[in-house]
PDB file of N, CA and C in Angstrom:
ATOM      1  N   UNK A   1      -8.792   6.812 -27.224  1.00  0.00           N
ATOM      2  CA  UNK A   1      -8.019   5.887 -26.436  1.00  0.00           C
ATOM      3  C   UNK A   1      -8.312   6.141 -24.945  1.00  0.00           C
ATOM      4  N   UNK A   2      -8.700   5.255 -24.102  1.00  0.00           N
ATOM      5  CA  UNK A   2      -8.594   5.011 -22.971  1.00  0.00           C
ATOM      6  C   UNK A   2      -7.410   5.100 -21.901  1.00  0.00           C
ATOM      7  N   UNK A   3      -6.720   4.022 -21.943  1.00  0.00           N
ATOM      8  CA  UNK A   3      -5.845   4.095 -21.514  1.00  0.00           C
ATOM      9  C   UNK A   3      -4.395   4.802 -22.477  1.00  0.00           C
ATOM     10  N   UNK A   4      -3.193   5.423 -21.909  1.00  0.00           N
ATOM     11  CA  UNK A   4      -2.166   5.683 -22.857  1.00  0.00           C
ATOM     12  C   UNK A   4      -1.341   3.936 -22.732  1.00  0.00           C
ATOM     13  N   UNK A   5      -0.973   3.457 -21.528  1.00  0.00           N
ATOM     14  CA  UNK A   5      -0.003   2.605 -21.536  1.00  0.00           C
ATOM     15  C   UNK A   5      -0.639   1.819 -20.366  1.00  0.00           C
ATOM     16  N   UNK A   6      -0.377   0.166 -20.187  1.00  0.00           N
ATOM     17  CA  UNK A   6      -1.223  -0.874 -19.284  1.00  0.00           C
ATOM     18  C   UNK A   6       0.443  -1.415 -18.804  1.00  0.00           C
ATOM     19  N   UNK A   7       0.634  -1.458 -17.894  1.00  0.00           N
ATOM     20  CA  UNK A   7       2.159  -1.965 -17.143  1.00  0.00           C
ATOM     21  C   UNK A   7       1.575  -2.838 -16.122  1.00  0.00           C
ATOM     22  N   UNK A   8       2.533  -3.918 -15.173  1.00  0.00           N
ATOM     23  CA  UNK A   8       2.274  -4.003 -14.535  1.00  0.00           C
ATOM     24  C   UNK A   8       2.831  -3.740 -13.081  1.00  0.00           C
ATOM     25  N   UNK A   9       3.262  -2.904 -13.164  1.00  0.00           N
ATOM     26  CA  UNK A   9       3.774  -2.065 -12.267  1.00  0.00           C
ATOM     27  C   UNK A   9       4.722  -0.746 -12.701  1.00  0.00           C
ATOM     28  N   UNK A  10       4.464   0.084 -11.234  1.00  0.00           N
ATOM     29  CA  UNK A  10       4.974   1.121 -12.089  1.00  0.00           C
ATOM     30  C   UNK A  10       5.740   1.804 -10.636  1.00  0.00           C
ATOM     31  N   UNK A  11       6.424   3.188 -11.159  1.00  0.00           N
ATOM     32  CA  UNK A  11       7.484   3.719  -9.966  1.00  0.00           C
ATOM     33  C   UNK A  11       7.364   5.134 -10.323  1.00  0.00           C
ATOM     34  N   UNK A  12       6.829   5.621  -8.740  1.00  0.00           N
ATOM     35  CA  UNK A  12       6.299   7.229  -8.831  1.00  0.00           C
ATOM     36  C   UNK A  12       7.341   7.747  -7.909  1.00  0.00           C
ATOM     37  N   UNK A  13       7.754   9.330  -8.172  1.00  0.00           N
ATOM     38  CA  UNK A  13       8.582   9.647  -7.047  1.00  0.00           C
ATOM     39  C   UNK A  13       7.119  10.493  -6.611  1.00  0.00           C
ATOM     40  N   UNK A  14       6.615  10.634  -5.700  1.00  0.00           N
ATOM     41  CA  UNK A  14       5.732  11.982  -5.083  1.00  0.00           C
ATOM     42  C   UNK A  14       6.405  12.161  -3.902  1.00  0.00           C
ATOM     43  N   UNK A  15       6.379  13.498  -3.502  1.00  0.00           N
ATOM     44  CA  UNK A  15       6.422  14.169  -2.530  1.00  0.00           C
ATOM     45  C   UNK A  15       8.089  13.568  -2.022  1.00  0.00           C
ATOM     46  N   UNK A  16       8.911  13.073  -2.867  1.00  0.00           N
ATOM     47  CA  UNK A  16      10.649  12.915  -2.717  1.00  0.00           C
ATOM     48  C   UNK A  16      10.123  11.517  -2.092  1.00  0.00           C
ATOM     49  N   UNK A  17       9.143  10.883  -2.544  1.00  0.00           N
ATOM     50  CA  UNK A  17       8.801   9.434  -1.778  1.00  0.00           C
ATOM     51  C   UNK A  17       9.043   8.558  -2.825  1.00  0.00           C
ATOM     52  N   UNK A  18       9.868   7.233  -2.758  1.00  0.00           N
ATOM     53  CA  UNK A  18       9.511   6.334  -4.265  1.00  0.00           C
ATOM     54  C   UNK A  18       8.174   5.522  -3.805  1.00  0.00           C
ATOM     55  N   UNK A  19       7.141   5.493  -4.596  1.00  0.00           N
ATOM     56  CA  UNK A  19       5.882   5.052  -4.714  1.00  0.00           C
ATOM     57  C   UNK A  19       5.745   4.070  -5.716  1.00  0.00           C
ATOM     58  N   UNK A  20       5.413   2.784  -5.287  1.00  0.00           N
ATOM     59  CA  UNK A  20       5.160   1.801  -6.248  1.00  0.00           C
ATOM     60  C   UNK A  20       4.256   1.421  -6.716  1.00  0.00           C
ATOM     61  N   UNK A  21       3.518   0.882  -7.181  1.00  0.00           N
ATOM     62  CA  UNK A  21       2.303   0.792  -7.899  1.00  0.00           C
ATOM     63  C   UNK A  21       1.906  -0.585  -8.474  1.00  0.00           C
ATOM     64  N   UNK A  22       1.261  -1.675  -7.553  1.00  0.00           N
ATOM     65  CA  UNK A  22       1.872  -2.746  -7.950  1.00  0.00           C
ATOM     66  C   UNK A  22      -0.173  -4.039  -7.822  1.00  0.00           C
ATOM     67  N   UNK A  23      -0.316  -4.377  -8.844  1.00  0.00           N
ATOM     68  CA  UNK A  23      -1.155  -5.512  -8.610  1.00  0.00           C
ATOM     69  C   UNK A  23      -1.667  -6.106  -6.950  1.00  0.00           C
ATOM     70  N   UNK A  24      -0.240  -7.295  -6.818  1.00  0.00           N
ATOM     71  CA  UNK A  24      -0.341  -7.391  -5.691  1.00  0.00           C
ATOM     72  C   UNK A  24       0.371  -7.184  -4.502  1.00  0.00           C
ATOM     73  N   UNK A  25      -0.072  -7.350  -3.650  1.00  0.00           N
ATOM     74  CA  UNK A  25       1.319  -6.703  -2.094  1.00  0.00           C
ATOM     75  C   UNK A  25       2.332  -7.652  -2.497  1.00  0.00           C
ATOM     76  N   UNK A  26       3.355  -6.839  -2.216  1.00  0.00           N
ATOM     77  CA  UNK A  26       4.786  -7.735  -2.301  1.00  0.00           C
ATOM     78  C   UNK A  26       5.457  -8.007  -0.460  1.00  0.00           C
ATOM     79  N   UNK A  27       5.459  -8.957  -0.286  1.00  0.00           N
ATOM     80  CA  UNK A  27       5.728  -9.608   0.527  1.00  0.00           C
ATOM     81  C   UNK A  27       7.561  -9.270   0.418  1.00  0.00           C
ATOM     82  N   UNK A  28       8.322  -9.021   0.570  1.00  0.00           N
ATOM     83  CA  UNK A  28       9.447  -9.308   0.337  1.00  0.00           C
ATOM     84  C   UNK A  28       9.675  -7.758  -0.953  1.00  0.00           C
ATOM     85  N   UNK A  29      10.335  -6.829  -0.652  1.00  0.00           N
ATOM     86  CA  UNK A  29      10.376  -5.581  -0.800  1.00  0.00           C
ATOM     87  C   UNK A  29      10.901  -4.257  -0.286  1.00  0.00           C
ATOM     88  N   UNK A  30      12.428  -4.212  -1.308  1.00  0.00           N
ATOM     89  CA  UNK A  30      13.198  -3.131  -0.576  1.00  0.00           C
ATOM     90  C   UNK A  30      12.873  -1.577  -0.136  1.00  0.00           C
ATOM     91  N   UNK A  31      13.470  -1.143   0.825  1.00  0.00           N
ATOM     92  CA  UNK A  31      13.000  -0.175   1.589  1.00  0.00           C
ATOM     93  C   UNK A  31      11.661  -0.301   1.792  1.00  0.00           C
ATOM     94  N   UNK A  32      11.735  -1.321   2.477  1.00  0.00           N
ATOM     95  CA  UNK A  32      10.198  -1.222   3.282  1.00  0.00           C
ATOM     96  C   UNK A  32      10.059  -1.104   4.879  1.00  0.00           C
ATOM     97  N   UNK A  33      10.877  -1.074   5.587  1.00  0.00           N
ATOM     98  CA  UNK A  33      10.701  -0.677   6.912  1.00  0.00           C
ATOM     99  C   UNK A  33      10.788   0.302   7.440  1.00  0.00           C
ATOM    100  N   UNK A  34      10.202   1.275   7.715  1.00  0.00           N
ATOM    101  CA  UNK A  34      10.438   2.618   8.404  1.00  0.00           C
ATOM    102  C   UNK A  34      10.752   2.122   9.009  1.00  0.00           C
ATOM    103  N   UNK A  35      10.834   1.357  10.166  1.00  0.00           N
ATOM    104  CA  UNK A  35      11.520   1.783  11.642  1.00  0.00           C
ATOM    105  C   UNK A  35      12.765   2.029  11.190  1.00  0.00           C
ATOM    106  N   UNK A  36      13.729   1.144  10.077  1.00  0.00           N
ATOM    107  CA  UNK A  36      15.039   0.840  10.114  1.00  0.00           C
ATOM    108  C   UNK A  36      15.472   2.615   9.160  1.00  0.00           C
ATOM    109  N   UNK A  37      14.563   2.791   8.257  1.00  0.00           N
ATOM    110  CA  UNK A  37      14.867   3.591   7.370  1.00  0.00           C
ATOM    111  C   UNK A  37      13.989   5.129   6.880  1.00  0.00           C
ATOM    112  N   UNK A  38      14.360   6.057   6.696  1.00  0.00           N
ATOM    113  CA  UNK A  38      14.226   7.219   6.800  1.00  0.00           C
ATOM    114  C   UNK A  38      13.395   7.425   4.992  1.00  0.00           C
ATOM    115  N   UNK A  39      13.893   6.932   4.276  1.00  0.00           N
ATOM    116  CA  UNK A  39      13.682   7.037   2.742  1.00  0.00           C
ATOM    117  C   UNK A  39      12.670   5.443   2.327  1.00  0.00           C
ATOM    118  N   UNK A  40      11.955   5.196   3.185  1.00  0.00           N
ATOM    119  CA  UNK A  40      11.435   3.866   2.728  1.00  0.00           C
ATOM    120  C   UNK A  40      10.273   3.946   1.766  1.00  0.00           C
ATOM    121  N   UNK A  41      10.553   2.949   1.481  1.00  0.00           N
ATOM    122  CA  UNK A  41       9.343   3.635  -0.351  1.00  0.00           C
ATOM    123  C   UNK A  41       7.516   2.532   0.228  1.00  0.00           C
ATOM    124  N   UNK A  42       6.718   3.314  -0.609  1.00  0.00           N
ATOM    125  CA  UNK A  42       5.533   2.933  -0.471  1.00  0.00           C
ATOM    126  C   UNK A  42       5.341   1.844  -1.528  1.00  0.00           C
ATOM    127  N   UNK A  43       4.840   1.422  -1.054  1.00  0.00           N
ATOM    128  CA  UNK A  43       3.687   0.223  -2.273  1.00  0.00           C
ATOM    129  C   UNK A  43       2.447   0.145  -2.024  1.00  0.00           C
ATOM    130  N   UNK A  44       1.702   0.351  -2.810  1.00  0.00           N
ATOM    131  CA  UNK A  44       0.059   0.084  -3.411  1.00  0.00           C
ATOM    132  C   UNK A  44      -0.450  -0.263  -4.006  1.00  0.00           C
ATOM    133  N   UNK A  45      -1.496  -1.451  -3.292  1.00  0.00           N
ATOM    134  CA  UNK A  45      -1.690  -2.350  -4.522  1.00  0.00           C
ATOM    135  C   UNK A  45      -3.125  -2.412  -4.623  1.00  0.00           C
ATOM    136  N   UNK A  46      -3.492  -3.796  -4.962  1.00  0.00           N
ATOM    137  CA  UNK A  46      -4.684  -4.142  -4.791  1.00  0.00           C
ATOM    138  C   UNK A  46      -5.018  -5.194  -4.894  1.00  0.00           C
ATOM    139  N   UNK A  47      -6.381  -5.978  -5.301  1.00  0.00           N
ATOM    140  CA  UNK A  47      -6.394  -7.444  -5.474  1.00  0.00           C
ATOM    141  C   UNK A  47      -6.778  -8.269  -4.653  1.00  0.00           C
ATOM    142  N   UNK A  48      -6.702  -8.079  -3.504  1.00  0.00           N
ATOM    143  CA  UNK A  48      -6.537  -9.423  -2.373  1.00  0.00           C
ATOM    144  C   UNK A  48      -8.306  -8.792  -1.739  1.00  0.00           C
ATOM    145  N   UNK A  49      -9.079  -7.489  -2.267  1.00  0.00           N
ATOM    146  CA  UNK A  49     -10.316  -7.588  -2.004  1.00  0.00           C
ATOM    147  C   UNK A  49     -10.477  -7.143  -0.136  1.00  0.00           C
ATOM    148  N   UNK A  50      -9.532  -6.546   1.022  1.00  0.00           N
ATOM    149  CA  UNK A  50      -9.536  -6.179   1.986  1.00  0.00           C
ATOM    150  C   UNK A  50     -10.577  -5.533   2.542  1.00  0.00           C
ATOM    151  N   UNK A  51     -11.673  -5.585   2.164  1.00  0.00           N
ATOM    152  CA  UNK A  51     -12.757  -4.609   2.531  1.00  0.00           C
ATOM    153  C   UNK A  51     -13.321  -5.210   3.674  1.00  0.00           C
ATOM    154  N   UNK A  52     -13.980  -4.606   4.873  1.00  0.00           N
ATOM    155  CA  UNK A  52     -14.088  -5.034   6.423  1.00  0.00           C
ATOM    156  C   UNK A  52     -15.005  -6.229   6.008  1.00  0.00           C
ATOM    157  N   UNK A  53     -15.698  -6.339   5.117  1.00  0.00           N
ATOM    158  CA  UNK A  53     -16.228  -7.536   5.080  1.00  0.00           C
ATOM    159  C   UNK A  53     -16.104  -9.331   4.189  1.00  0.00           C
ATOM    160  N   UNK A  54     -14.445  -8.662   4.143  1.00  0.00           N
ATOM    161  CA  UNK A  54     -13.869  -9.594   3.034  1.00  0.00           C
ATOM    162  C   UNK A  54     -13.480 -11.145   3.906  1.00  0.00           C
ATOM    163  N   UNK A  55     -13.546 -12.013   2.651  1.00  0.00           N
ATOM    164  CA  UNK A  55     -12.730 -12.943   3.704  1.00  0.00           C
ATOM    165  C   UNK A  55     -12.115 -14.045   3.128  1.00  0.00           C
ATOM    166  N   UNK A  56     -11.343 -13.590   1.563  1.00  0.00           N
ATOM    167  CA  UNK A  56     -10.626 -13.965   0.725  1.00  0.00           C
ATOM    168  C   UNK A  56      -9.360 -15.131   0.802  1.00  0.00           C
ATOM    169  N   UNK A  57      -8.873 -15.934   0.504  1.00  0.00           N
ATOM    170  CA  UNK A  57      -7.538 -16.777   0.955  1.00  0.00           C
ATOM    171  C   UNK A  57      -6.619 -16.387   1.042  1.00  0.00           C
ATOM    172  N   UNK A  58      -6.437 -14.709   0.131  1.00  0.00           N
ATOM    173  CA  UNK A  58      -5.464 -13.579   0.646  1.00  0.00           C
ATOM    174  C   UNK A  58      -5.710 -12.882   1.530  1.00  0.00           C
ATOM    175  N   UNK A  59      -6.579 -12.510   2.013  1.00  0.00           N
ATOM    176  CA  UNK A  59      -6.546 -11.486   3.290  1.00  0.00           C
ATOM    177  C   UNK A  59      -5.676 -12.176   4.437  1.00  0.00           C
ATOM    178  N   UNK A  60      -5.856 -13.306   4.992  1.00  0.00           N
ATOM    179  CA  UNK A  60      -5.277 -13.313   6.375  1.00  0.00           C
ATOM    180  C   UNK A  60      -3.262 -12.959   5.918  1.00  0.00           C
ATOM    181  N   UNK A  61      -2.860 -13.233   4.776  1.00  0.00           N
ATOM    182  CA  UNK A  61      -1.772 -12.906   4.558  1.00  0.00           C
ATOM    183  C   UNK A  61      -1.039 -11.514   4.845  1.00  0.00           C
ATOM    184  N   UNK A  62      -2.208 -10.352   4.590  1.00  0.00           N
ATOM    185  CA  UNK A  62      -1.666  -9.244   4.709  1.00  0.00           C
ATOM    186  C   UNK A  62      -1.352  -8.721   6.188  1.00  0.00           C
ATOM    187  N   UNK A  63      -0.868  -9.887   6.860  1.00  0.00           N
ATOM    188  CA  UNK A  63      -0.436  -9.107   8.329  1.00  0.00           C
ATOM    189  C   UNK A  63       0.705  -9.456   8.433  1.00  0.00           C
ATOM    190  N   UNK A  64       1.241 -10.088   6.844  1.00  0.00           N
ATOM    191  CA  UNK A  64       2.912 -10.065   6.728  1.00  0.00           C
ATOM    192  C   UNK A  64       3.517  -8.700   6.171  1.00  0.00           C
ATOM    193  N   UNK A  65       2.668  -7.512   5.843  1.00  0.00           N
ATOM    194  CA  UNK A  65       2.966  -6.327   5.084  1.00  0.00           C
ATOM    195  C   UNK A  65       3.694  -5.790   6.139  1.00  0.00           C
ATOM    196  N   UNK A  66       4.420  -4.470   5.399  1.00  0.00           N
ATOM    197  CA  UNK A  66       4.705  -3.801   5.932  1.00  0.00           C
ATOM    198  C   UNK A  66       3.879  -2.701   6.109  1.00  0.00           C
ATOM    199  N   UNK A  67       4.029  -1.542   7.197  1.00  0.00           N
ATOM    200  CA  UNK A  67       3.099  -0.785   7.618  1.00  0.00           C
ATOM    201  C   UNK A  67       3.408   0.189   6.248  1.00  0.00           C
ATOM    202  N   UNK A  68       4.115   0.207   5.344  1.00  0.00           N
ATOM    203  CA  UNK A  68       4.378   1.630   4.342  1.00  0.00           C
ATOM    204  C   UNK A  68       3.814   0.473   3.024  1.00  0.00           C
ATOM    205  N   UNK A  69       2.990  -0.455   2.831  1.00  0.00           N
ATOM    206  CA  UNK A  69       1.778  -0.921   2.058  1.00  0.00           C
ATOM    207  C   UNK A  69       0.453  -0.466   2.340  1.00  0.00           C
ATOM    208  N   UNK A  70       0.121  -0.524   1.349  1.00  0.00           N
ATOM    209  CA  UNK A  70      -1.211  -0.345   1.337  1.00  0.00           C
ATOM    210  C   UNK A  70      -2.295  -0.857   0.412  1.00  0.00           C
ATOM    211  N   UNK A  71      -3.783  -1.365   0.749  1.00  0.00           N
ATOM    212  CA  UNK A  71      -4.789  -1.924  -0.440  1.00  0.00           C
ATOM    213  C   UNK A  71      -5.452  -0.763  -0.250  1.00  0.00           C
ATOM    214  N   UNK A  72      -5.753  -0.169  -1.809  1.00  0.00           N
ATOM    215  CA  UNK A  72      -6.165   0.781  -2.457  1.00  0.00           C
ATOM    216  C   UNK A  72      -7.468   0.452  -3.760  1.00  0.00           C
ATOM    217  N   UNK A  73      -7.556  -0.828  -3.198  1.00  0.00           N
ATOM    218  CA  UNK A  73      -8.517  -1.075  -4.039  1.00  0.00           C
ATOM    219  C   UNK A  73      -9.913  -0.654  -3.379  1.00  0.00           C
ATOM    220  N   UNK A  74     -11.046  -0.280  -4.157  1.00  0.00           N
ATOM    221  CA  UNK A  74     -12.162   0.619  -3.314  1.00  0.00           C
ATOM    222  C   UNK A  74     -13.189  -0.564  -2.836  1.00  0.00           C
ATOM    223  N   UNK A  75     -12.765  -1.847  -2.665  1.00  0.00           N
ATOM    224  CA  UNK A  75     -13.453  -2.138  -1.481  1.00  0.00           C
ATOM    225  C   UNK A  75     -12.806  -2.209   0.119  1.00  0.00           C
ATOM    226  N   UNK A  76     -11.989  -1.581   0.090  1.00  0.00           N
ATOM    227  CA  UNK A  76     -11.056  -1.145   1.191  1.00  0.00           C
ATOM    228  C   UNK A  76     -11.027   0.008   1.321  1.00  0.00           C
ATOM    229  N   UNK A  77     -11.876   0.853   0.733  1.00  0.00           N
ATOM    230  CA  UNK A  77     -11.796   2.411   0.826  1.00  0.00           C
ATOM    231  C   UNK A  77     -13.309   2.994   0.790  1.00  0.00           C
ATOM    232  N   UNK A  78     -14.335   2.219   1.264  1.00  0.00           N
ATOM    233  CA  UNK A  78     -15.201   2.936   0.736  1.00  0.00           C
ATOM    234  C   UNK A  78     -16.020   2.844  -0.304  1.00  0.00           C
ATOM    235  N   UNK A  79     -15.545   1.725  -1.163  1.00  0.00           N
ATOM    236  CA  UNK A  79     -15.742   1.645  -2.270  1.00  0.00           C
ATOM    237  C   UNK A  79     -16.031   3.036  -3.272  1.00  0.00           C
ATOM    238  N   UNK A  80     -14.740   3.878  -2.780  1.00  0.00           N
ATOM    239  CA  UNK A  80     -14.248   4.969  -3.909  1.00  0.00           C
ATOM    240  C   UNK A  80     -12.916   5.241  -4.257  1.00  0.00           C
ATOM    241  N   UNK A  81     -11.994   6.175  -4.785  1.00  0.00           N
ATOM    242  CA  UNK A  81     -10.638   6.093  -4.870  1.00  0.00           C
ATOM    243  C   UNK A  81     -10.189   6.952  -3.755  1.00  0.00           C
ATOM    244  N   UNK A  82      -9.154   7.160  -2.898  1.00  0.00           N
ATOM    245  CA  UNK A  82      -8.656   8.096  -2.196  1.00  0.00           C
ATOM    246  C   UNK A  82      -7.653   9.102  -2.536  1.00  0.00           C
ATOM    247  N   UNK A  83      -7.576   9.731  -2.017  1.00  0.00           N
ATOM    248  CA  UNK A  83      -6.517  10.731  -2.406  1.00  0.00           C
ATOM    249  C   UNK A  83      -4.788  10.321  -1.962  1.00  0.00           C
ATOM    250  N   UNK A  84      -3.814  11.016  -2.501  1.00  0.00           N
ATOM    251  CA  UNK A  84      -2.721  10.666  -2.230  1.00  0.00           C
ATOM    252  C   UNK A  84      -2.724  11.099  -0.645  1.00  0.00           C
ATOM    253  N   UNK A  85      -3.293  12.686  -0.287  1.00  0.00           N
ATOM    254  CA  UNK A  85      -3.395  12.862   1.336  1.00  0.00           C
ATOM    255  C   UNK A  85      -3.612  11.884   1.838  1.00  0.00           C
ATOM    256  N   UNK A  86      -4.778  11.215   1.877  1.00  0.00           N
ATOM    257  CA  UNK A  86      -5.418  10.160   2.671  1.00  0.00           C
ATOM    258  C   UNK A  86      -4.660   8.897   2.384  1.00  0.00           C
ATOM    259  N   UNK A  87      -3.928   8.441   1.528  1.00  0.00           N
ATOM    260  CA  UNK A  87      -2.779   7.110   1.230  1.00  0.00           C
ATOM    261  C   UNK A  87      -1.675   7.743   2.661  1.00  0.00           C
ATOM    262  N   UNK A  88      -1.320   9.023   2.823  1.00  0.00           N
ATOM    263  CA  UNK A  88      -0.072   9.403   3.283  1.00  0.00           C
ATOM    264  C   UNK A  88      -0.747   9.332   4.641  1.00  0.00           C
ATOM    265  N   UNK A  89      -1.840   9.882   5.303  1.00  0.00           N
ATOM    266  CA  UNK A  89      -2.676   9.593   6.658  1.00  0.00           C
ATOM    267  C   UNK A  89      -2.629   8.184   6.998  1.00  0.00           C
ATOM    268  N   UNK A  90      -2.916   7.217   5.772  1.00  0.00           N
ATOM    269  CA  UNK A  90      -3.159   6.066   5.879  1.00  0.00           C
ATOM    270  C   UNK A  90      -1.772   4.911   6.582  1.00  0.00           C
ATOM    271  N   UNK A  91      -0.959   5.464   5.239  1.00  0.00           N
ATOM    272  CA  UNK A  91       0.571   5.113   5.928  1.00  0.00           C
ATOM    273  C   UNK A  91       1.163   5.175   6.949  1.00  0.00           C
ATOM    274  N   UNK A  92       1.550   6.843   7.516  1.00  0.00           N
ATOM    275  CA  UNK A  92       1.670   7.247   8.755  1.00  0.00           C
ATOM    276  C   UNK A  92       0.841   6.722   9.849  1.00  0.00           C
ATOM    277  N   UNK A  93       0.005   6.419   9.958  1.00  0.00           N
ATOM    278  CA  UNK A  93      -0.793   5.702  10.797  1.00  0.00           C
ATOM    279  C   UNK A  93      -0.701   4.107  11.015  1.00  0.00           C
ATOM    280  N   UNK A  94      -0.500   3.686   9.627  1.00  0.00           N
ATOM    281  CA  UNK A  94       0.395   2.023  10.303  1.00  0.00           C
ATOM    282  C   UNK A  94       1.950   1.999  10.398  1.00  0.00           C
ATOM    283  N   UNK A  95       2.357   3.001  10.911  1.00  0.00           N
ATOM    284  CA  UNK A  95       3.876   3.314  10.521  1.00  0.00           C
ATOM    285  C   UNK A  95       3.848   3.374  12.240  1.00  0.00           C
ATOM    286  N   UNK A  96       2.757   4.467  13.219  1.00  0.00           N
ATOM    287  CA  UNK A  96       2.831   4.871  14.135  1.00  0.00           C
ATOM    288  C   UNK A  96       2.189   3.625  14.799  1.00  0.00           C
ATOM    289  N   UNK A  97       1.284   2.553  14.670  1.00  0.00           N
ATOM    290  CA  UNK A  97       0.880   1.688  14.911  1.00  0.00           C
ATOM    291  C   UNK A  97       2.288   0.335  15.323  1.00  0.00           C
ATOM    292  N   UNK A  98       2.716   0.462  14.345  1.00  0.00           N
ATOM    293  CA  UNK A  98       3.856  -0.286  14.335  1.00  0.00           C
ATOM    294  C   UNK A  98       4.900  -0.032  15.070  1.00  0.00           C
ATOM    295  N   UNK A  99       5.177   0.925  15.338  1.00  0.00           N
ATOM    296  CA  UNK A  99       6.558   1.594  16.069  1.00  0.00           C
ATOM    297  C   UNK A  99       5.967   1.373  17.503  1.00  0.00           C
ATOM    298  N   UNK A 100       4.801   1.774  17.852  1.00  0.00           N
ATOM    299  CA  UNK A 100       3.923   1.455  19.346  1.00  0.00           C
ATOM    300  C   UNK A 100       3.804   0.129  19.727  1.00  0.00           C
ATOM    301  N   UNK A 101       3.839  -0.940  18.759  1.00  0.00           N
ATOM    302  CA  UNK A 101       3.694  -2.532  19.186  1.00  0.00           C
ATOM    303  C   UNK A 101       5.183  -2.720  19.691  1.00  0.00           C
ATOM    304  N   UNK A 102       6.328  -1.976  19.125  1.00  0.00           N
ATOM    305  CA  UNK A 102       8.108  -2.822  19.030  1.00  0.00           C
ATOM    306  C   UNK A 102       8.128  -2.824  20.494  1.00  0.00           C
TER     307      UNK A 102
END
């Protein structure tokens, strides 16, 4: 067997973080603002194809995300998988991006 179980979405606690695990970005999605909140949960998805040379009918959408999303699909990475470190670099960094524009 390959896979144990195929969901389509799923809910991780790591590191006391709730981590979501989701197809596509959810637009509309509780605890998603750090600025407002201390415990805000991650989501990671994929799908919409974000890679610097993409230019999909979803991409221009994702500048409705929140900075604690992320595309994790590996043409947005390199075309490899990343580590949870580098998701948490990744985050923190549009978290600090974001707080610098308010």
């Amino acid at each position: 067997m390959l896979f144990e179980e195929c969901v389509s979405q799923a809910r991780l606690l790591i590191d006391n973080r709730e981590v979501w695990l989701n197809h596509f970005p959810y637009l509309c999605f509780s605890h998603q603002n750090p600025s407002k909140h201390t415990d805000f949960a991650i989501q990671l998805f994929g799908h919409v194809h974000s890679g610097p040379l993409s230019n999909g009918t979803d991409v221009p959408r994702l500048e409705y995300c929140f900075p604690s999303q992320y595309d994790v699909g590996v043409d947005n990475n390199e075309y490899k998988p990343i580590s949870w470190k580098e998701v948490k670099e990744k985050i923190n960094a549009n978290i600090e991006k974001s707080l610098q524009s308010k």
